[in-house]
Protein backbone atom coordinates (compact mmCIF):
# COMPACT_ATOMS: atom_id res chain seq x y z
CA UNK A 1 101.22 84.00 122.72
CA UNK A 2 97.60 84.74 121.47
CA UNK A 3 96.99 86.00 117.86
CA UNK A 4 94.86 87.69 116.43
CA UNK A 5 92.75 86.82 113.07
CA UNK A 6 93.53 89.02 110.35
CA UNK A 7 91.13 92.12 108.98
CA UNK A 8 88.79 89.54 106.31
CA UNK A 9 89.16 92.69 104.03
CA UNK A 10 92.50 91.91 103.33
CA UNK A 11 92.14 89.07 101.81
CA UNK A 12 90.03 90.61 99.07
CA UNK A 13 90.76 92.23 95.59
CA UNK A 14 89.31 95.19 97.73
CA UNK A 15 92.30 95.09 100.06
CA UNK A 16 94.91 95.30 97.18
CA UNK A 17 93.41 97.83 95.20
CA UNK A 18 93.31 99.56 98.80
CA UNK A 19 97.26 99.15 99.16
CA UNK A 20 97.90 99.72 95.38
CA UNK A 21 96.51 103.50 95.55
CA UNK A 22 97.79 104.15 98.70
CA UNK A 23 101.07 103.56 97.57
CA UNK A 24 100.24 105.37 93.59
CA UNK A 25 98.90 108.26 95.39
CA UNK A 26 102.28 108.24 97.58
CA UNK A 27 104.36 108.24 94.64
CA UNK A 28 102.89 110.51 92.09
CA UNK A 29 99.90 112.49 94.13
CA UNK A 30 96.43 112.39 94.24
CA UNK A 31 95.87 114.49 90.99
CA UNK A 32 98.87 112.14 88.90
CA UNK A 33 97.64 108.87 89.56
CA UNK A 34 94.88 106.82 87.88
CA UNK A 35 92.62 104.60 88.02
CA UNK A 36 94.47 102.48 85.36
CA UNK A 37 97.38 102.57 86.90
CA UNK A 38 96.18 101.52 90.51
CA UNK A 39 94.09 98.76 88.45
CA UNK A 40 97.58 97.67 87.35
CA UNK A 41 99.68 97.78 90.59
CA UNK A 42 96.40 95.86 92.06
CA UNK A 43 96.61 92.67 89.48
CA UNK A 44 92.69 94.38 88.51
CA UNK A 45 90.55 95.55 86.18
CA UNK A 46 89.67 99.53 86.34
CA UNK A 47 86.25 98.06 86.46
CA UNK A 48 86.80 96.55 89.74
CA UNK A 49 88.55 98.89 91.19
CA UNK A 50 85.07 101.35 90.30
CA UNK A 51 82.92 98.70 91.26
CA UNK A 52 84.41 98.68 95.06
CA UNK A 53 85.17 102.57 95.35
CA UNK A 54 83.00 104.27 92.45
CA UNK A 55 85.62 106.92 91.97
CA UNK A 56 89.04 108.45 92.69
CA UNK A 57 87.78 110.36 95.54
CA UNK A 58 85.93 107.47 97.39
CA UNK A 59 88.90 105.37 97.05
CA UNK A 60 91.24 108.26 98.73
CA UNK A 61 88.37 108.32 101.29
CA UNK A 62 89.15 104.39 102.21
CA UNK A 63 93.01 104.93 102.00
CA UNK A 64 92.38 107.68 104.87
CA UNK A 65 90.30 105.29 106.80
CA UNK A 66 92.61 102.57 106.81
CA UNK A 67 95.52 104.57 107.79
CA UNK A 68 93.17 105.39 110.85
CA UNK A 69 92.71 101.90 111.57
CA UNK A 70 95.97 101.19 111.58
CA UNK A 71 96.82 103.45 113.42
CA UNK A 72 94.33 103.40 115.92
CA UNK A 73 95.12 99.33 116.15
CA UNK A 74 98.37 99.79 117.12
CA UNK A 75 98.18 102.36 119.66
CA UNK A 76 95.45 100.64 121.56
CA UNK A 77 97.93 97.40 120.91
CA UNK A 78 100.71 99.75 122.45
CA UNK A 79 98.66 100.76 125.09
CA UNK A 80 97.80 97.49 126.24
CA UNK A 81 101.65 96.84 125.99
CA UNK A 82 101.07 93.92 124.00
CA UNK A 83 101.19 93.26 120.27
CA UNK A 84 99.79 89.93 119.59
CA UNK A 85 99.76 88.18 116.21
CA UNK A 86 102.39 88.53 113.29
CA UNK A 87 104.45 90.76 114.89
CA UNK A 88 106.07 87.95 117.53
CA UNK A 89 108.32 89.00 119.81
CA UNK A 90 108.43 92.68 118.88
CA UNK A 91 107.57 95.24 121.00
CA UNK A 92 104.73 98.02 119.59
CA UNK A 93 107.31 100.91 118.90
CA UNK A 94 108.96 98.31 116.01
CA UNK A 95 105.90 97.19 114.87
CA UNK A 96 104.42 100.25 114.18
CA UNK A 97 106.98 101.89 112.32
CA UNK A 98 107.30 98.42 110.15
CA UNK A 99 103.47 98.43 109.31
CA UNK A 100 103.02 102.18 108.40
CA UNK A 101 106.56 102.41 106.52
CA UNK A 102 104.96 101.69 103.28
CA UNK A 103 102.64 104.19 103.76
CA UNK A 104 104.75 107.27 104.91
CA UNK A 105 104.73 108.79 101.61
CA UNK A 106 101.04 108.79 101.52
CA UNK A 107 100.85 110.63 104.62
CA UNK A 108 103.43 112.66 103.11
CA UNK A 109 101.17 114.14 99.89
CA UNK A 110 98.05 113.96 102.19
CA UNK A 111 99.30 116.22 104.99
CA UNK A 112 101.25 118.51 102.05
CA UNK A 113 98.63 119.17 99.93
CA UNK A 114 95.83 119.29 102.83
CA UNK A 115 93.85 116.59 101.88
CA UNK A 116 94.33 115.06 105.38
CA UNK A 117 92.14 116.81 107.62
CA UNK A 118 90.16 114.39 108.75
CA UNK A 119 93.29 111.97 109.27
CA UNK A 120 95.50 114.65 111.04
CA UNK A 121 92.05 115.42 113.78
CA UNK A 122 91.69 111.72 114.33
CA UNK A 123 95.69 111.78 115.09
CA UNK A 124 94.95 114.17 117.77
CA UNK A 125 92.40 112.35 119.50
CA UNK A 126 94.57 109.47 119.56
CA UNK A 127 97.44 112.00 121.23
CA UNK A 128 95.16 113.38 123.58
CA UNK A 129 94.61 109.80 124.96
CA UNK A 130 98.34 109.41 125.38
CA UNK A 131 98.75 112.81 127.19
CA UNK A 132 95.81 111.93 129.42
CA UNK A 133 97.82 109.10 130.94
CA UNK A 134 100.52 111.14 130.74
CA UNK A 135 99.18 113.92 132.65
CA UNK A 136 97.99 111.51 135.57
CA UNK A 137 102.06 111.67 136.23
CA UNK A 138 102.61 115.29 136.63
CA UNK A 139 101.43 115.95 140.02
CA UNK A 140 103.15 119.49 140.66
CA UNK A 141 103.67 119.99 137.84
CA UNK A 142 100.56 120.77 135.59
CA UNK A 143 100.46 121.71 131.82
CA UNK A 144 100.66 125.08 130.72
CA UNK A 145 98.72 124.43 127.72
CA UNK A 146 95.21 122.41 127.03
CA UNK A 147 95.90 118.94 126.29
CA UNK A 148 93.84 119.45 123.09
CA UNK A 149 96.53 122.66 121.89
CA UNK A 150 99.24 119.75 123.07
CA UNK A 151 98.02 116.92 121.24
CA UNK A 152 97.47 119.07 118.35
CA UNK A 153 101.24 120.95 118.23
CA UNK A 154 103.05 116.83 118.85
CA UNK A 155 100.68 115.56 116.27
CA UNK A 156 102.14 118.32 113.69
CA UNK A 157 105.66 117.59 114.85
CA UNK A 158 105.80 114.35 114.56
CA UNK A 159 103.92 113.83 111.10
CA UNK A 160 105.83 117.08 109.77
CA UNK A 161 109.29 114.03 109.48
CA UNK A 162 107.53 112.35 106.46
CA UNK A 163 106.05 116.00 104.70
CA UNK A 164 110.03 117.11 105.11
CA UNK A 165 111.25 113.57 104.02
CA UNK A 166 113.62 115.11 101.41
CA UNK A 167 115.25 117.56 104.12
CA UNK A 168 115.56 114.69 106.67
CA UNK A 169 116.75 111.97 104.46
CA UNK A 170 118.97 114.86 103.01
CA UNK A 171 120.45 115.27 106.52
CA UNK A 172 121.17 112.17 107.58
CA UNK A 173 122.22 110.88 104.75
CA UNK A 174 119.84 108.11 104.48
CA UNK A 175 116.11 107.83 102.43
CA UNK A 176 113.92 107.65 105.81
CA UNK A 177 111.56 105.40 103.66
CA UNK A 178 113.88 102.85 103.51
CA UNK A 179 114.30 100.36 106.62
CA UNK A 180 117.99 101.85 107.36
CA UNK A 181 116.85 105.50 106.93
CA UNK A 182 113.50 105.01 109.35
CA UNK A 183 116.04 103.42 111.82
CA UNK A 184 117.99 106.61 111.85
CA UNK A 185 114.71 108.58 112.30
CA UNK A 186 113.28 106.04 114.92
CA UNK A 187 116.39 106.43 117.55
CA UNK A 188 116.37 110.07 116.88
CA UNK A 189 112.62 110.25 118.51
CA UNK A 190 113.21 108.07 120.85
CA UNK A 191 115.71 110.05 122.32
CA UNK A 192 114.40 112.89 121.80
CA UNK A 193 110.99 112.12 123.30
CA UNK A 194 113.33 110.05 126.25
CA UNK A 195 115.37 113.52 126.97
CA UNK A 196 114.15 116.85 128.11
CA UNK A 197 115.47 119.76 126.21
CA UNK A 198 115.22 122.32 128.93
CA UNK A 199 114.52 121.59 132.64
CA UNK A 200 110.88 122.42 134.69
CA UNK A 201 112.43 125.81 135.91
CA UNK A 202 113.56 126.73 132.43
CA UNK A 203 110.40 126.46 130.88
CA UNK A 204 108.63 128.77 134.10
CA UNK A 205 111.19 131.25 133.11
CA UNK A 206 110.32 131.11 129.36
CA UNK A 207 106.73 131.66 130.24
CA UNK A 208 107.06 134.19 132.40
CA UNK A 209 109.02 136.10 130.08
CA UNK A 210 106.38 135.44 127.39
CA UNK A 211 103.66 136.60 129.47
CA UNK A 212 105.66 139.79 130.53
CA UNK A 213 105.56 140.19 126.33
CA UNK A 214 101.92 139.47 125.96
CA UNK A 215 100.67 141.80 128.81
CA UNK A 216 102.09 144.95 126.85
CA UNK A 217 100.78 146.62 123.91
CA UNK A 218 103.31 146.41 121.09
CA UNK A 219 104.28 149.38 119.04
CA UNK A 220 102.42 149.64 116.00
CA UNK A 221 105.88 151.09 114.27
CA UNK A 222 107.73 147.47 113.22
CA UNK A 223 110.94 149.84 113.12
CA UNK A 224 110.80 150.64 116.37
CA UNK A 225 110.85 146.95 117.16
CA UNK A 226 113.52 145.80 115.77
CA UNK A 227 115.82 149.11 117.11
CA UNK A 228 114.75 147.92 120.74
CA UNK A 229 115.89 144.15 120.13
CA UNK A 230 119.25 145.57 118.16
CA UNK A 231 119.77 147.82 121.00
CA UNK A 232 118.99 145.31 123.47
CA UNK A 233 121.61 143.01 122.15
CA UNK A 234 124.16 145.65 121.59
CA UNK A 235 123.96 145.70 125.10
C-alpha cells in the first residue's frame, strides 16, 4: 500500500506547541490558558512559543487551521475511499474519529463560545461536497431544501455531540472523549445516518402540512394560539 510522507511541520517545536494549545485551550478555554502553560505542555520556552505565533490569538488562529486540514485531509482521503499511510488497514470512518479524538474538546469550547466561525463555514463547504454526490442519487426524488441550508443544519448536528459532551457522555454512560465512549457515539451515527427516520411519503406530508401553516397569517393574540392547539387536541 502507498504512504504518504508526513506534514514536515510536525516534526517541528512549531507542531507541538500547535498540539499543546489545542489541547490547553480544550481543557481550560481560550481565556484560562496561557502561554506558560502551553510552553510547558510543549517541552518550550514561552519565548518560542511567541516567536512562532506572536500571541494568544495567532496561535488559536493556527489551531483552527489545522483542524481544517485535518479535516479536509481526511475527507478527500474518504472520498477517494482510500486512506494511505499510518492508518494501515483501516478504513476512513476509523481513522478519522482516531485522529480528531484528541481534539474534540477543542471543537467543543470553539463552537460554544463562538470563536469557530470560520471553522464551522469551512465544515459546510466540505458537507456541501458530500451532498453534491449525494444528490446525483436522488433522481425523483429532489431536495426540499438548498444544499447550502442542508450542509449547514448536518454540519450543526453533527458538531453539536462534542458542545453537549457532558449530556451525551451523561447518557450513555461513557466519557465520549475516551476511545470506549467515541465507540458508543460512532455506532450511534452510523446507524443513524444508515436508517431513515421517516419514509419519502412522510416527509411530503410533513411539508405539506408546514406549507398549509406558512401560507396563513397567524393571529397576532399568542392566547388564541395555544386555545386552537388545546382544542385541537382535546379533540
Amino acid at each position: 500500500m502507498a504512504t504518504t510522507q508526513p506534514d514536515p511541520e510536525d516534526l517541528t517545536a512549531r507542531a507541538r506547541i500547535r498540539d499543546a494549545a489545542l489541547l490547553q485551550f480544550g481543557e481550560h478555554g481560550f481565556e484560562r490558558a496561557t502561554i506558560r502553560e502551553i510552553a510547558k505542555a510543549a517541552g518550550v520556552s514561552s519565548g518560542l512559543v511567541r516567536h512562532h505565533f506572536g500571541s494568544k490569538q495567532e496561535l488559536r488562529e493556527a489551531c483552527d487551521e489545522f483542524m481544517y486540514r485535518t479535516v479536509r485531509k481526511l475527507s478527500d482521503q474518504a472520498r477517494a475511499g482510500l486512506v494511505h499511510g499510518a492508518f494501515g488497514d483501516l478504513n476512513h470512518l476509523a481513522a478519522a474519529r482516531a485522529v480528531l479524538l484528541p481534539y474534540q474538546k477543542y471543537l467543543a469550547r470553539a463552537l460554544a463560545d463562538g470563536t469557530a466561525a470560520a471553522l464551522f463555514d469551512q465544515m459546510v463547504d466540505i458537507t456541501e461536497e458530500w451532498l453534491a454526490r449525494a444528490d446525483e442519487k436522488r433522481a425523483g426524488d429532489p431536495p426540499a431544501a438548498s444544499r447550502k441550508a442542508r450542509a449547514t443544519v448536518l454540519t450543526a448536528m453533527a458538531m453539536a455531540v462534542p458542545v453537549l459532551h457532558q449530556h451525551v457522555s451523561r447518557s450513555i454512560g461513557a466519557d465520549m472523549f475516551t476511545p470506549e465512549g467515541d465507540r458508543e457515539v460512532a455506532y450511534a451515527l452510523i446507524d443513524l445516518y444508515s436508517h431513515a427516520l421517516i419514509t419519502p411519503d412522510d416527509a411530503a406530508t410533513a411539508r405539506d402540512a408546514l406549507d398549509t401553516v406558512w401560507s396563513k397569517q397567524p393571529p397576532a393574540d399568542r392566547d388564541a394560539v395555544i386555545r386552537a392547539f388545546e382544542e385541537q387536541n382535546d379533540d
